[in-house]
Every structure is written in C-alpha cells, then in structure tokens.
N, C-alpha and C. Protein backbone atom coordinates (compact mmCIF):
# COMPACT_ATOMS: atom_id res chain seq x y z
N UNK A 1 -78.85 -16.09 19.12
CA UNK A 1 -77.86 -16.00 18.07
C UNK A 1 -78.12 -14.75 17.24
N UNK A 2 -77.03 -14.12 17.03
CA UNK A 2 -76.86 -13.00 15.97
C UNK A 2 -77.85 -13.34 14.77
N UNK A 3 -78.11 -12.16 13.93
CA UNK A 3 -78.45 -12.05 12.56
C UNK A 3 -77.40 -12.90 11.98
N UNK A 4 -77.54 -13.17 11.15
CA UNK A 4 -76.40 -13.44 9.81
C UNK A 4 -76.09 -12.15 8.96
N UNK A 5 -77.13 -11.29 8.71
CA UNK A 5 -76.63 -9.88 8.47
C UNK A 5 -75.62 -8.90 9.41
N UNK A 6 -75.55 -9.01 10.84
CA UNK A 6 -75.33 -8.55 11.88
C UNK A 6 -73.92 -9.16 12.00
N UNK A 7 -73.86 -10.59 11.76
CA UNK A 7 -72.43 -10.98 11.56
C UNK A 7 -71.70 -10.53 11.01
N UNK A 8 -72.29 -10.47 9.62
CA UNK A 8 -71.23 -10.12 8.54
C UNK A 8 -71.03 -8.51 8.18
N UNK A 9 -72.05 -7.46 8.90
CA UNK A 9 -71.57 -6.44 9.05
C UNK A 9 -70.52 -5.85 9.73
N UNK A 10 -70.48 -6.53 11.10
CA UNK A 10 -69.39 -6.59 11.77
C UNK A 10 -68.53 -7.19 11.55
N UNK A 11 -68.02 -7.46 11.04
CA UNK A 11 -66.97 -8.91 10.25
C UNK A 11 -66.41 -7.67 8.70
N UNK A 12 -67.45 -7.26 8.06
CA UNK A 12 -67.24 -6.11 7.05
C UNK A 12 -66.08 -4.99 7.87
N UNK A 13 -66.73 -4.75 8.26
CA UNK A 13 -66.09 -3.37 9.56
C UNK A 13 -64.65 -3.73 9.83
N UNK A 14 -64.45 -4.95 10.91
CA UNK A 14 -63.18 -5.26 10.95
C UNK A 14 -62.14 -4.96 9.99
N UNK A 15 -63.19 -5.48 8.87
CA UNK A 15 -62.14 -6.01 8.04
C UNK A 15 -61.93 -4.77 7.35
N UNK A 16 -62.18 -4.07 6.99
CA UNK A 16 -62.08 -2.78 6.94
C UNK A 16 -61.40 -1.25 7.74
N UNK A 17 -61.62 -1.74 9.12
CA UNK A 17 -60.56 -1.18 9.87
C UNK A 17 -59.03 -1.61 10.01
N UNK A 18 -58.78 -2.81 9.87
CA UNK A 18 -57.66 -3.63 9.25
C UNK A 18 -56.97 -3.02 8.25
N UNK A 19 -57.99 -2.89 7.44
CA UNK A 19 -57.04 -2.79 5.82
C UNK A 19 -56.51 -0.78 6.13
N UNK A 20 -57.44 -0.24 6.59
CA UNK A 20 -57.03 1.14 6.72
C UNK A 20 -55.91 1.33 8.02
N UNK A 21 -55.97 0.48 8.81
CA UNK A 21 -54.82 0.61 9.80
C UNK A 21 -53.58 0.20 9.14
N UNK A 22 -53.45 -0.68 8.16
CA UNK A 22 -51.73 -1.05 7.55
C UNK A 22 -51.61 -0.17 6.63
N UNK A 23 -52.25 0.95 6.47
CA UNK A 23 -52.00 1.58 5.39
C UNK A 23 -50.96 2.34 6.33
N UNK A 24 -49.82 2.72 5.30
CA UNK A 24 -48.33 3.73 5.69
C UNK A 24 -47.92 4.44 5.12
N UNK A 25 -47.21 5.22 5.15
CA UNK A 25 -46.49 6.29 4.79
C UNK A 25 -45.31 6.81 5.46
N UNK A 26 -44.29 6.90 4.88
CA UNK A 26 -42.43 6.59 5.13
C UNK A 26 -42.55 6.06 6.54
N UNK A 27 -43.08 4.43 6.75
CA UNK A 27 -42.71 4.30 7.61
C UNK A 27 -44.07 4.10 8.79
N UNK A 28 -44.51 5.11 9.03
CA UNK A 28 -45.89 5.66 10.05
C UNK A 28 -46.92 5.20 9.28
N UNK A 29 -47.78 4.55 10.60
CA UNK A 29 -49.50 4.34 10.29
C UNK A 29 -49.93 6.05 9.74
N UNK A 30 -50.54 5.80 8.67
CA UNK A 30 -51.08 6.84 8.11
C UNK A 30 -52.27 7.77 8.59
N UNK A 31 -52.93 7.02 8.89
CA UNK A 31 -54.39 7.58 10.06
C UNK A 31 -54.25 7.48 10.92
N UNK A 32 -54.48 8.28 11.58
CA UNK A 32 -55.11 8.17 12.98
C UNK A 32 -56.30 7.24 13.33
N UNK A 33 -56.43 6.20 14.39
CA UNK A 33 -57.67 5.47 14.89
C UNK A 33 -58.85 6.79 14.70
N UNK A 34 -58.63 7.63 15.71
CA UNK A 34 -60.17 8.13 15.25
C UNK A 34 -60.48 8.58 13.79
N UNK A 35 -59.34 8.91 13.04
CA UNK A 35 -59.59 8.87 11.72
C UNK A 35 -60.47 8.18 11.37
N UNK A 36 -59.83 6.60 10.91
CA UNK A 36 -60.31 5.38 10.99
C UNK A 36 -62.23 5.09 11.09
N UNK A 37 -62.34 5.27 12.49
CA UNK A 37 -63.37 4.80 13.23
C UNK A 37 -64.66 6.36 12.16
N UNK A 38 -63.66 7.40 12.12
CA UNK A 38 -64.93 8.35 11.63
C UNK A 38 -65.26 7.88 10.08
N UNK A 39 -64.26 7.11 9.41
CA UNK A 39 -64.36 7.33 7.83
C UNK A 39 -65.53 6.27 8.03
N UNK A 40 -65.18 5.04 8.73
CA UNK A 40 -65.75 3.68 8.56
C UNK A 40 -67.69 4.37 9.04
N UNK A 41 -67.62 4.41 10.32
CA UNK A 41 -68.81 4.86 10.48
C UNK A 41 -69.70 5.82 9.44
N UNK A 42 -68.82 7.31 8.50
CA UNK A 42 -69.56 7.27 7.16
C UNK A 42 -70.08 6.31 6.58
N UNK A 43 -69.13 5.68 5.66
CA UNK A 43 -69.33 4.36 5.01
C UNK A 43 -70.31 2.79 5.56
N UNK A 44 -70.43 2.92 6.44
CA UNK A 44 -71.42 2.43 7.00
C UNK A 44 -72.88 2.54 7.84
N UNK A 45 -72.96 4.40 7.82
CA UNK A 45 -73.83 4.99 8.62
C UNK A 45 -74.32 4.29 10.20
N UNK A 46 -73.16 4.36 11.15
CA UNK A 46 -73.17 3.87 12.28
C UNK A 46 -71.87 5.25 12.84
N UNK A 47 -72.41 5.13 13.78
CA UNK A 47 -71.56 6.33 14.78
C UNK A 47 -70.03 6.08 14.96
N UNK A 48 -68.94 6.77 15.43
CA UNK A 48 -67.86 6.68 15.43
C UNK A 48 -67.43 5.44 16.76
N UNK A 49 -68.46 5.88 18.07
CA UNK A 49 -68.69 5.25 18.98
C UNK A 49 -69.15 3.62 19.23
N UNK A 50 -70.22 3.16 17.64
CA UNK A 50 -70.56 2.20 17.29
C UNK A 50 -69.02 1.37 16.77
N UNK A 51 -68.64 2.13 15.84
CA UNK A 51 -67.71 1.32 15.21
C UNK A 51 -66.53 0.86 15.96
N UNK A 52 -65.65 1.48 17.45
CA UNK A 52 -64.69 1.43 18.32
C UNK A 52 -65.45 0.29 18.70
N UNK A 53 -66.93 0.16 19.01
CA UNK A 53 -67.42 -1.06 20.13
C UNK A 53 -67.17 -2.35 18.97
N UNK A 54 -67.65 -2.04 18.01
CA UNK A 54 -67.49 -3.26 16.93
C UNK A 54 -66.12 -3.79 16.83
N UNK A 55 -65.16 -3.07 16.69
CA UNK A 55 -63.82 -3.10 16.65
C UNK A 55 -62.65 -3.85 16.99
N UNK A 56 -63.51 -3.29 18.41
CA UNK A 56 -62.84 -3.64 20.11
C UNK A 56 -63.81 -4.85 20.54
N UNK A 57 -64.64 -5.18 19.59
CA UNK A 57 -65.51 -6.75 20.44
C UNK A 57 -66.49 -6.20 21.88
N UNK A 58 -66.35 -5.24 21.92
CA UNK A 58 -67.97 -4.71 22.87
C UNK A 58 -68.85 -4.46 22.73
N UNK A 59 -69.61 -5.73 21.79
CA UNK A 59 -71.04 -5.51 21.72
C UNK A 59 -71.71 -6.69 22.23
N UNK A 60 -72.89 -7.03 22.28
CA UNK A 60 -73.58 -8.26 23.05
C UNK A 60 -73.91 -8.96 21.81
N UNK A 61 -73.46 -9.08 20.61
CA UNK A 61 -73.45 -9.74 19.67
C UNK A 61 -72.26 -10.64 19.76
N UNK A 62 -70.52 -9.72 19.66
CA UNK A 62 -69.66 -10.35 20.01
C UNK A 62 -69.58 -11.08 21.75
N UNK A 63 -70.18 -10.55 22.23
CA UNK A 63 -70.58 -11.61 23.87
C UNK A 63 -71.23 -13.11 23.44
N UNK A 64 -72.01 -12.85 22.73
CA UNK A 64 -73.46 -13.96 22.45
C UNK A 64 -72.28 -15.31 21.55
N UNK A 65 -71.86 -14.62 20.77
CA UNK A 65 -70.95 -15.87 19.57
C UNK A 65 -70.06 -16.26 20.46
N UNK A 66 -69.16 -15.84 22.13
CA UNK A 66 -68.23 -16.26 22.11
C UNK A 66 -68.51 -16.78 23.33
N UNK A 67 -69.74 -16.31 24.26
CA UNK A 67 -70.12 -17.48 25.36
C UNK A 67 -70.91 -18.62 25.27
N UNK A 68 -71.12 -18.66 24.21
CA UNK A 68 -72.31 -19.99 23.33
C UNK A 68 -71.23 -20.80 22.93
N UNK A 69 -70.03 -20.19 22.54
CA UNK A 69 -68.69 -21.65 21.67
C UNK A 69 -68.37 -22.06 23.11
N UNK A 70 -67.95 -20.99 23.91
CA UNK A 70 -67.35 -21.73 25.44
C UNK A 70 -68.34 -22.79 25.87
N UNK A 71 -69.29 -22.30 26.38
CA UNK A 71 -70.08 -23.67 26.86
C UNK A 71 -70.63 -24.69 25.96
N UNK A 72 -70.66 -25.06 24.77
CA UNK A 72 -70.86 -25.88 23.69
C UNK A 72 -69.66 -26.74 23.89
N UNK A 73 -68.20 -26.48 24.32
CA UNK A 73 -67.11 -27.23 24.45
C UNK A 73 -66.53 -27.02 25.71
C-alpha cells in the first residue's frame, strides 16, 4: 500500500491539473496540457514527465490502489 503522503500528493496534482484545465478564455481551454504539466511540476518540484504519469494514472502507486480493490471484491 501507498504512503498516505504519496496518496494525497497525487490526489493534490489531479486536482490541480483539473482546476487549470477548465480554466477559459472566449470560449478555448486557456493552456496548453504541456503548459499545465510544466507549471504543476514547478509547484511541486517533480518533472513534467512525472506529473503526465500522475495524471494519466501510470504509476505503480495508481496500479497498487486499483488491483488490491479488484481482488478484495
């Protein structure tokens, strides 16, 4: 099982790439994804590359939480 820090960093992130993706202007997503992925990775000192895997659910953290619920039920 994950950290509990490790959770909620990634869970931070999301939620954070979220809020900067509905951002608009007349209309149009305002950033660009790699925008996005470069500001967040500042703000969190993790690579641009880190933050797409966090994102996108490709890490063996998000593997670990979601093949442990499958076989539990």
């Amino acid at each position: 099982m994950a950290r509990p820090e490790t959770l909620r960093l990634h869970q931070d992130i999301r939620h954070e790439f979220e809020r900067m993706s509905k951002i608009k202007a007349h209309g149009v997503q305002k950033f660009t994804y790699e925008y996005i992925f470069n500001e967040i990775a500042i703000k969190f000192y993790k690579s641009p590359k880190t933050i797409e895997n966090i994102v996108f659910n490709r890490t063996s953290v998000s593997k670990m939480t979601t093949s442990k619920q499958t076989v539990l039920f």
